[in-house]
PDB file of N, CA and C in Angstrom:
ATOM      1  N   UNK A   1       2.767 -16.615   4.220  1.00  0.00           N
ATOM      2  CA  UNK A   1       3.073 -15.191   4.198  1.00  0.00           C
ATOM      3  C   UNK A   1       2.208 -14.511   3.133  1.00  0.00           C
ATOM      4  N   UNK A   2       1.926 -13.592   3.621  1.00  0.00           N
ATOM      5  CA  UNK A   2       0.907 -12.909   2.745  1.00  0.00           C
ATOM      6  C   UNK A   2       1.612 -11.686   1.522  1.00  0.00           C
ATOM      7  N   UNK A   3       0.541 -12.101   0.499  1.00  0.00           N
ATOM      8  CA  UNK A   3       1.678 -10.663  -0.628  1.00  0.00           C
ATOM      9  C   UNK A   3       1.128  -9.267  -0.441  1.00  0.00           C
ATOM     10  N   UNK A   4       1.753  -8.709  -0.426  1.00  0.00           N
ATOM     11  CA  UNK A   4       1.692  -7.265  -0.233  1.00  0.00           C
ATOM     12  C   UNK A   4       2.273  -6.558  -1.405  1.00  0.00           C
ATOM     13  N   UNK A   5       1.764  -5.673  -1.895  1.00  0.00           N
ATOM     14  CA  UNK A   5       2.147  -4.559  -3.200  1.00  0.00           C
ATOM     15  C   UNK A   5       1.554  -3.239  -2.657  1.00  0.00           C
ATOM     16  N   UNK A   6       2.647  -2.572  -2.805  1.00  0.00           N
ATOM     17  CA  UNK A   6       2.591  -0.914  -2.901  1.00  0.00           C
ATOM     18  C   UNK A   6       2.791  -0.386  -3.361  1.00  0.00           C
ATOM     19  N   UNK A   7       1.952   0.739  -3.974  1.00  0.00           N
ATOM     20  CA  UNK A   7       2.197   1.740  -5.060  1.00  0.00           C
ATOM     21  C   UNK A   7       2.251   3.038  -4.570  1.00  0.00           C
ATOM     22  N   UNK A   8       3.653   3.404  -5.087  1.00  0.00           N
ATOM     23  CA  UNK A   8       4.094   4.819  -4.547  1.00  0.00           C
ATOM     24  C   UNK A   8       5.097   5.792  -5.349  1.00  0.00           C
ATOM     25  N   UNK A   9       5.034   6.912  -4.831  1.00  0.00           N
ATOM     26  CA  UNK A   9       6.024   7.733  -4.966  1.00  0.00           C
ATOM     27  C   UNK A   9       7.174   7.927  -4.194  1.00  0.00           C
ATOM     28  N   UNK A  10       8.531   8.130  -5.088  1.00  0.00           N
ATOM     29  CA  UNK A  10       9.896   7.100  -4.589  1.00  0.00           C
ATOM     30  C   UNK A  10       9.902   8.458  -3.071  1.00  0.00           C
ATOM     31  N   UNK A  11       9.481   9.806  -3.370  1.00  0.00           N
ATOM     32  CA  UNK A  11       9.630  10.848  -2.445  1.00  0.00           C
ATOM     33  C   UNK A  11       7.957  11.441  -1.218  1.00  0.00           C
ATOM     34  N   UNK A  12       7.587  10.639  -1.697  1.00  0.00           N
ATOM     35  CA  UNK A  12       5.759  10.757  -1.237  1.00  0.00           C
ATOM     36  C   UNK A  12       5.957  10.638   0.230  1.00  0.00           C
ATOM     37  N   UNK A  13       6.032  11.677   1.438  1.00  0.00           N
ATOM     38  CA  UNK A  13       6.123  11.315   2.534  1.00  0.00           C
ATOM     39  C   UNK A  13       4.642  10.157   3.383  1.00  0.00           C
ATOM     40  N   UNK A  14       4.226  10.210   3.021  1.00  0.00           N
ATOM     41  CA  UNK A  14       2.754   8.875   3.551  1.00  0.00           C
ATOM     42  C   UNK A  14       3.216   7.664   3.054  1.00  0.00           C
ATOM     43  N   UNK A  15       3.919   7.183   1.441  1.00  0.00           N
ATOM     44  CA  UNK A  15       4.502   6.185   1.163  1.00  0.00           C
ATOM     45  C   UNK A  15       5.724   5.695   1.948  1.00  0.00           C
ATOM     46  N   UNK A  16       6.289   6.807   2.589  1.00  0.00           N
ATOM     47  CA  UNK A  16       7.902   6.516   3.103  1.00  0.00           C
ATOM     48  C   UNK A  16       6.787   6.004   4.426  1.00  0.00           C
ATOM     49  N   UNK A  17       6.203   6.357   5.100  1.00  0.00           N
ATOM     50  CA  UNK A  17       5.722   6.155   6.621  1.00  0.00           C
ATOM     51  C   UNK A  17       4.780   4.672   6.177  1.00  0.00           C
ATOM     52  N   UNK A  18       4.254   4.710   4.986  1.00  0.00           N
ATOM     53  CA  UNK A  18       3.327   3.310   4.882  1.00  0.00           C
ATOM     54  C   UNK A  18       4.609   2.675   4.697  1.00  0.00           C
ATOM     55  N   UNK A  19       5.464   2.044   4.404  1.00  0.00           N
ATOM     56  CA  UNK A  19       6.516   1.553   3.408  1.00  0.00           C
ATOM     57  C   UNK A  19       7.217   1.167   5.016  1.00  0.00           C
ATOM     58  N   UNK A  20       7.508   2.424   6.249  1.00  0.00           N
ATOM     59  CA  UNK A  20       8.392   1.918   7.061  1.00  0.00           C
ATOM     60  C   UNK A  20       7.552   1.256   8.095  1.00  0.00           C
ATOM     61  N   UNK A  21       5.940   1.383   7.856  1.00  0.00           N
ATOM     62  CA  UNK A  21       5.454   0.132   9.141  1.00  0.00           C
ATOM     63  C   UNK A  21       5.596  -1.281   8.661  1.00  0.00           C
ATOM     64  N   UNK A  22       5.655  -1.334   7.369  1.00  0.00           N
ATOM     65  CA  UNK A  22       5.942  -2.507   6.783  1.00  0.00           C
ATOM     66  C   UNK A  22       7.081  -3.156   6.940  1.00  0.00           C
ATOM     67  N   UNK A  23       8.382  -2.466   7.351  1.00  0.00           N
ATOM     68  CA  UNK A  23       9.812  -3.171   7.524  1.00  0.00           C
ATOM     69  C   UNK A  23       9.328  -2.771   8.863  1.00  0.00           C
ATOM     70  N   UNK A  24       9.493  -2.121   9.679  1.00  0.00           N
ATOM     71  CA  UNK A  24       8.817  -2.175  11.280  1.00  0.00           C
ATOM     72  C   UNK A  24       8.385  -3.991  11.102  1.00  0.00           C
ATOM     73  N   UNK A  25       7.602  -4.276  10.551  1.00  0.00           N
ATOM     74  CA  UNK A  25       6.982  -5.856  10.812  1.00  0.00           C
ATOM     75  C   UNK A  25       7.844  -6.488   9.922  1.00  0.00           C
ATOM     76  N   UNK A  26       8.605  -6.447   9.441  1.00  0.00           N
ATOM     77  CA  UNK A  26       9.825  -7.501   8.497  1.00  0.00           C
ATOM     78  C   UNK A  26       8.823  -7.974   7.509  1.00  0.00           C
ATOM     79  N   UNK A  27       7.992  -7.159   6.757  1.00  0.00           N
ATOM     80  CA  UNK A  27       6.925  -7.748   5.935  1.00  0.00           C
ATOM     81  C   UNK A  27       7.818  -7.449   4.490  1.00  0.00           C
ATOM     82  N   UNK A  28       7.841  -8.789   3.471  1.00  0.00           N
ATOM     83  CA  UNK A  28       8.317  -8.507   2.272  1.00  0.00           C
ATOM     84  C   UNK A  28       7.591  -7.692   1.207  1.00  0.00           C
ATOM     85  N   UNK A  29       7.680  -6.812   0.768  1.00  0.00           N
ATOM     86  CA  UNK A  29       6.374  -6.096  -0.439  1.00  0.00           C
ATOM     87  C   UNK A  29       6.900  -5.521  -1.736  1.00  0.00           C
ATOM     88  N   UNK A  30       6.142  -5.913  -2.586  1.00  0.00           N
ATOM     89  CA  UNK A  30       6.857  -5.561  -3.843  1.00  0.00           C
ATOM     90  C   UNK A  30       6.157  -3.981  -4.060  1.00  0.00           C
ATOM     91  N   UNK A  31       7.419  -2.999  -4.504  1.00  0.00           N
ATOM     92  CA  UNK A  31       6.734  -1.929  -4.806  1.00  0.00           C
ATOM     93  C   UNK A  31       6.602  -1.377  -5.843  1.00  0.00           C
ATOM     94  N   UNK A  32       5.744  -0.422  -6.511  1.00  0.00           N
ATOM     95  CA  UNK A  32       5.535  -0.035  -7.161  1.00  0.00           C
ATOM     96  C   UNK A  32       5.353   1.398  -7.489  1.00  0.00           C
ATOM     97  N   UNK A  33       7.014   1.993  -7.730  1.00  0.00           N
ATOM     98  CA  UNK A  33       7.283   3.514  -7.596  1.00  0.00           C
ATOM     99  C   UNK A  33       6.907   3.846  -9.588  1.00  0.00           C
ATOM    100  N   UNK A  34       5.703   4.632  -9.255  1.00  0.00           N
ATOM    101  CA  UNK A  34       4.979   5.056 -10.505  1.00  0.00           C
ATOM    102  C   UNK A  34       5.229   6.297 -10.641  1.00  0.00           C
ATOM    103  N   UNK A  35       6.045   6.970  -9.919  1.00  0.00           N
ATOM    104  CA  UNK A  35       6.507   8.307 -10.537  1.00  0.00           C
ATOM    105  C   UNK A  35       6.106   8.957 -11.719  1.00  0.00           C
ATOM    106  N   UNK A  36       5.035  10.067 -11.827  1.00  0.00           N
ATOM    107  CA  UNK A  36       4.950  10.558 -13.170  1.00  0.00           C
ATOM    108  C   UNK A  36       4.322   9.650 -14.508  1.00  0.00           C
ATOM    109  N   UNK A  37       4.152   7.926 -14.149  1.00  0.00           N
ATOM    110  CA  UNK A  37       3.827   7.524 -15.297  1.00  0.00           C
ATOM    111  C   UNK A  37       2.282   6.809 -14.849  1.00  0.00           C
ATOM    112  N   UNK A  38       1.803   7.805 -15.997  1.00  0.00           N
ATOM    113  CA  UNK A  38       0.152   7.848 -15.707  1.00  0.00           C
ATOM    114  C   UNK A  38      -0.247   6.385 -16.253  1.00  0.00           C
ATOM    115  N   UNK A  39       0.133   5.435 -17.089  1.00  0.00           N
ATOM    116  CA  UNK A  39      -0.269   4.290 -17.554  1.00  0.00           C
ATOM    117  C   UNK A  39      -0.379   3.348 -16.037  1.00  0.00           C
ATOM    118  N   UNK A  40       0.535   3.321 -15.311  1.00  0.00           N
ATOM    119  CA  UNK A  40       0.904   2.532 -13.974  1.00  0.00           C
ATOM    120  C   UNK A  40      -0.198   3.556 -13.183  1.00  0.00           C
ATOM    121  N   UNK A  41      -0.148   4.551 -12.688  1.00  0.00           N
ATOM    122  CA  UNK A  41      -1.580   5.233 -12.095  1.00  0.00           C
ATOM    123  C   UNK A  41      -2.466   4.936 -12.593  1.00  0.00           C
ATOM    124  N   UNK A  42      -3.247   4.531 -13.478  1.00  0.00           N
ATOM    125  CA  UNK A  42      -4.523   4.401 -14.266  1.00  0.00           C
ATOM    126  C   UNK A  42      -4.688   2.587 -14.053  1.00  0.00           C
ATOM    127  N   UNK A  43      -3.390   1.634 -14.467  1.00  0.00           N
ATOM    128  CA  UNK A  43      -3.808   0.239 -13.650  1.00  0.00           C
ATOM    129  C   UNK A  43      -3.813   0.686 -12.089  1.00  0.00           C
ATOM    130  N   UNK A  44      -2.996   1.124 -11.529  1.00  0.00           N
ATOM    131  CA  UNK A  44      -3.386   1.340 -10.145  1.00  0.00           C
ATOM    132  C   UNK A  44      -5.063   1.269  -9.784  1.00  0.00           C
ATOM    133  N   UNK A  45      -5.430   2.356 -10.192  1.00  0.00           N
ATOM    134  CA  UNK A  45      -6.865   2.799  -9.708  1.00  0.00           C
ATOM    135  C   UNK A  45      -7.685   1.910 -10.229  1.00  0.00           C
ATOM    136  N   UNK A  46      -7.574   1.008 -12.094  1.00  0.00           N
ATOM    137  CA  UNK A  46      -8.222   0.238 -11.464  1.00  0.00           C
ATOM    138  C   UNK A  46      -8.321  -1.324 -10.939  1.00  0.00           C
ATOM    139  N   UNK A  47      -7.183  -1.295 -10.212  1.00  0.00           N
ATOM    140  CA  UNK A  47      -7.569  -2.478  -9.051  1.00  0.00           C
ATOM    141  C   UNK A  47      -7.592  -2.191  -8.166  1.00  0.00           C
ATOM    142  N   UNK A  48      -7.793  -0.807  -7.628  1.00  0.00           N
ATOM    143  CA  UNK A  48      -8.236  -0.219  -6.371  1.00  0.00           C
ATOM    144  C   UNK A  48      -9.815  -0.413  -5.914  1.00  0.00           C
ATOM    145  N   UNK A  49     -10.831  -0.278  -5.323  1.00  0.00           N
ATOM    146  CA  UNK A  49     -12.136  -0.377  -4.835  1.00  0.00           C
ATOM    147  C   UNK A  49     -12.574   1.010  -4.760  1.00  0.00           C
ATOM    148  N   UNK A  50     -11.512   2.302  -4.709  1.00  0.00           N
ATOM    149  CA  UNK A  50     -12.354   3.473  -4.648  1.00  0.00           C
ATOM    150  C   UNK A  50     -12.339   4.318  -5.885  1.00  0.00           C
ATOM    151  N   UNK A  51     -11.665   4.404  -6.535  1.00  0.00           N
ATOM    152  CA  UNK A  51     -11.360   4.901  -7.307  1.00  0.00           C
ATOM    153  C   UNK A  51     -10.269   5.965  -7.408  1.00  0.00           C
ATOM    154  N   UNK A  52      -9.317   5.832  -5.943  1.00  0.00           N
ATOM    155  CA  UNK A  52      -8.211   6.985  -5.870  1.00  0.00           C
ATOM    156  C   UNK A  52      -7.039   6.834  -6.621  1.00  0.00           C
ATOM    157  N   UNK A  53      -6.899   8.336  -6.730  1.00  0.00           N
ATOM    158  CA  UNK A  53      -5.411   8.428  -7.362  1.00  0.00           C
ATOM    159  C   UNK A  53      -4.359   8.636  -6.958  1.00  0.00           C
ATOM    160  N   UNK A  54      -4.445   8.554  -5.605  1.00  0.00           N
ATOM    161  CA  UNK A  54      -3.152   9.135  -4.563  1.00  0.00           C
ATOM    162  C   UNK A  54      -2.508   7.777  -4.290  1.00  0.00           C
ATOM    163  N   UNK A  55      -1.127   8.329  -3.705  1.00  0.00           N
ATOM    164  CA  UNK A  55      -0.239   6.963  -3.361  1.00  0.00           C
ATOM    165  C   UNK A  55       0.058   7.316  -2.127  1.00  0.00           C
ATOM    166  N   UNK A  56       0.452   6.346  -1.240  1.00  0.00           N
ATOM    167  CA  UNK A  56       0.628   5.007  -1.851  1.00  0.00           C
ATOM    168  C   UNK A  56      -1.339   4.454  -1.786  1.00  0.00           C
ATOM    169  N   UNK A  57      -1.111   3.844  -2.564  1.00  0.00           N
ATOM    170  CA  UNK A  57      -2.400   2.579  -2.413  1.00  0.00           C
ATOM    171  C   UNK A  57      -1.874   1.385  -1.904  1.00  0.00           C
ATOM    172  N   UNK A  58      -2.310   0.559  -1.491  1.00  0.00           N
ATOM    173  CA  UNK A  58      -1.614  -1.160  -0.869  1.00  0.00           C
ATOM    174  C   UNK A  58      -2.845  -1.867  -1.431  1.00  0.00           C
ATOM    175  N   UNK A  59      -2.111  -2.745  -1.308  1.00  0.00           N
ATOM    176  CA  UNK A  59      -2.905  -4.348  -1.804  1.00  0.00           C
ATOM    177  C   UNK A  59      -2.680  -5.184  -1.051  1.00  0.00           C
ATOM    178  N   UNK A  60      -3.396  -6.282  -0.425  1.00  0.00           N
ATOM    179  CA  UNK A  60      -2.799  -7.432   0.355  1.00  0.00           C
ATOM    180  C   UNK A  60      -3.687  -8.813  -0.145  1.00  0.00           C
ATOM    181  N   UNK A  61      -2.667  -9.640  -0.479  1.00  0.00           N
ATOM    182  CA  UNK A  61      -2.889 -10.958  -1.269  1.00  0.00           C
ATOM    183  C   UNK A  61      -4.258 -10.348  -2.182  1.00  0.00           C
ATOM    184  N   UNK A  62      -4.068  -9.270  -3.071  1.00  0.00           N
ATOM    185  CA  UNK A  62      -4.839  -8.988  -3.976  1.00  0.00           C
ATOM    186  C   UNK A  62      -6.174  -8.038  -3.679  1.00  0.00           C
ATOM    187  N   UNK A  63      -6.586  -7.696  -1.944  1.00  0.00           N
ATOM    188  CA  UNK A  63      -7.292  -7.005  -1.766  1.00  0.00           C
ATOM    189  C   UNK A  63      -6.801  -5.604  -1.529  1.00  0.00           C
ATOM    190  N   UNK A  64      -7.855  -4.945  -1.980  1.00  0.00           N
ATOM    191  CA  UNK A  64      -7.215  -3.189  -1.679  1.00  0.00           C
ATOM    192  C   UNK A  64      -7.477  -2.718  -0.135  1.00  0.00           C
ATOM    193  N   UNK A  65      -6.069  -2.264   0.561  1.00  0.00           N
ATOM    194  CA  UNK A  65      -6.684  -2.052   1.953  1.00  0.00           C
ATOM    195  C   UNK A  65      -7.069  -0.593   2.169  1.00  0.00           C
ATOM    196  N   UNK A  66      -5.951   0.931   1.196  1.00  0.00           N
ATOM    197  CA  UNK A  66      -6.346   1.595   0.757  1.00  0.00           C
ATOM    198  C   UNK A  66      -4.830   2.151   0.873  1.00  0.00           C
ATOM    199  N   UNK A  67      -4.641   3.752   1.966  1.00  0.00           N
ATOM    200  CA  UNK A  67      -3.699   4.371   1.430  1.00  0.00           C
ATOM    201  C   UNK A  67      -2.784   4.213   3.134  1.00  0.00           C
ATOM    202  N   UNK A  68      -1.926   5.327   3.297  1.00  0.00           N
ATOM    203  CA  UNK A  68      -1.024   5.329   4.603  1.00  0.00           C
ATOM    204  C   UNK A  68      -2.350   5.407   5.635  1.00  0.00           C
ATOM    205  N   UNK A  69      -2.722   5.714   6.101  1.00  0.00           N
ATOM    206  CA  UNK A  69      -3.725   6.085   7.202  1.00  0.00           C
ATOM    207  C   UNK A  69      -4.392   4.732   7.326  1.00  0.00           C
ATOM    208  N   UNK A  70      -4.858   4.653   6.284  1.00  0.00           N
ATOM    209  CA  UNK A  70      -5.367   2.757   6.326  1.00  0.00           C
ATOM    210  C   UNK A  70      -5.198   1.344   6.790  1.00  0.00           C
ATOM    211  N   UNK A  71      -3.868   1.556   6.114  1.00  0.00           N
ATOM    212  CA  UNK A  71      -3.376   0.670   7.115  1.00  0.00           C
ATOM    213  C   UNK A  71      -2.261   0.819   8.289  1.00  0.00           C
ATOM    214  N   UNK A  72      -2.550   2.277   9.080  1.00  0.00           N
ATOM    215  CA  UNK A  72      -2.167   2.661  10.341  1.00  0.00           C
ATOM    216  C   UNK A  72      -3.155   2.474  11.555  1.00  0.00           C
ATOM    217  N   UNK A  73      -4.348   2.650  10.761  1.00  0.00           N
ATOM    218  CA  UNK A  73      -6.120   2.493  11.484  1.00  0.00           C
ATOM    219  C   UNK A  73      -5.625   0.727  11.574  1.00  0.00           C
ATOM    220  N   UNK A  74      -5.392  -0.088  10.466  1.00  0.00           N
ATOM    221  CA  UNK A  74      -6.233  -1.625  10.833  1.00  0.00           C
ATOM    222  C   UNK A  74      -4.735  -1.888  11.978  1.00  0.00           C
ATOM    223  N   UNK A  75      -3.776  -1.682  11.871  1.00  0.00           N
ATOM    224  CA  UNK A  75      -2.321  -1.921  12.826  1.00  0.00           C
ATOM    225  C   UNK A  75      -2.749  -1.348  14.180  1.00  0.00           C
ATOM    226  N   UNK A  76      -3.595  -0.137  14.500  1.00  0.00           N
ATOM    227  CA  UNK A  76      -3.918   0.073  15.675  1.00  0.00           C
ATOM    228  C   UNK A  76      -4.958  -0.393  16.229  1.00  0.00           C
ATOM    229  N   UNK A  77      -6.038  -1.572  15.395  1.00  0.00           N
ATOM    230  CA  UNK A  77      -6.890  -1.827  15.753  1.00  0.00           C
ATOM    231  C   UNK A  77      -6.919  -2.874  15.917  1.00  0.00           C
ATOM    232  N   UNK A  78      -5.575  -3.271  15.991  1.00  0.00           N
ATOM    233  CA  UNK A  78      -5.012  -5.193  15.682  1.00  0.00           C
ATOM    234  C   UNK A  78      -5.429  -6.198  14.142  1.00  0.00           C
ATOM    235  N   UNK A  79      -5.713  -5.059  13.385  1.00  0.00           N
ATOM    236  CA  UNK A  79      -6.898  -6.302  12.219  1.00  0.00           C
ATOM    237  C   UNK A  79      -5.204  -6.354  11.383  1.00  0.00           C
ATOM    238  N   UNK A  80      -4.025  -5.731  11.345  1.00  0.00           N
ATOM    239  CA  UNK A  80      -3.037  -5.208  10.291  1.00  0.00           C
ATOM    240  C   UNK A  80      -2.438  -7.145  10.820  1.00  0.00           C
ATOM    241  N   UNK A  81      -2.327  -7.118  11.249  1.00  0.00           N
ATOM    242  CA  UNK A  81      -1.315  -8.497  11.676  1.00  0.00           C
ATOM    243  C   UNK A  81      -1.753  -9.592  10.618  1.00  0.00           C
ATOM    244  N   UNK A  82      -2.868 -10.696  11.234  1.00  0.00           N
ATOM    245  CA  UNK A  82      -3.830 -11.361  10.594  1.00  0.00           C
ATOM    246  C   UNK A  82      -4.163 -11.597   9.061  1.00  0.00           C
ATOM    247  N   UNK A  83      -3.843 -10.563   9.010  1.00  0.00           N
ATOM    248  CA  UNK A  83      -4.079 -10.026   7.050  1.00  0.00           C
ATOM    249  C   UNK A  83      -2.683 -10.430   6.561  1.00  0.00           C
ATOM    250  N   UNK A  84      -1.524 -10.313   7.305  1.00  0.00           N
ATOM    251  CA  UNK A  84      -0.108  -9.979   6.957  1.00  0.00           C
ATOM    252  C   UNK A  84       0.329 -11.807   6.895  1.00  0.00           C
ATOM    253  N   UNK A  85      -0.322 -12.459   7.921  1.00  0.00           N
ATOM    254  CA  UNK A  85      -0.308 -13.607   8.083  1.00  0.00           C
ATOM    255  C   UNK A  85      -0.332 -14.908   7.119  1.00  0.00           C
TER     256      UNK A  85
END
């Protein structure tokens, strides 16, 4: 099983929709609601690859896949499974 981490805001509507394709697939993920605290945004970004500051960001087994749209693109393109694996 693959690890998954998400960093979000507890009210961020793109985190609630990234967050529910993830229980959609019964995927376990540890999250990471950074609300307001810029120390946790600032590690965020950098173990991110782009340099964003928006949430959510995801991680999977340590790679950055990016934000909600991201990994809605690799789930419709079949690559989201495989990775999860």
């Amino acid at each position: 099983m693959a690890k998954v981490e998400i960093y979000t805001w507890r009210f961020c509507p793109f985190c609630i929709r990234a967050k529910r394709l993830l229980d959609k697939k019964e995927v376990e993920y540890i999250e990471y609601a950074i609300d307001g605290d810029e120390a946790a945004r600032d590690a965020m970004v950098a173990r991110g690859s782009d340099g964003l500051r928006s949430v959510p960001q995801i991680f999977i087994n340590d790679r950055h896949i990016g934000g909600c749209d991201a990994i809605h693109d690799l789930d419709a393109s079949g690559q989201l499974d495989p990775l999860l694996a």
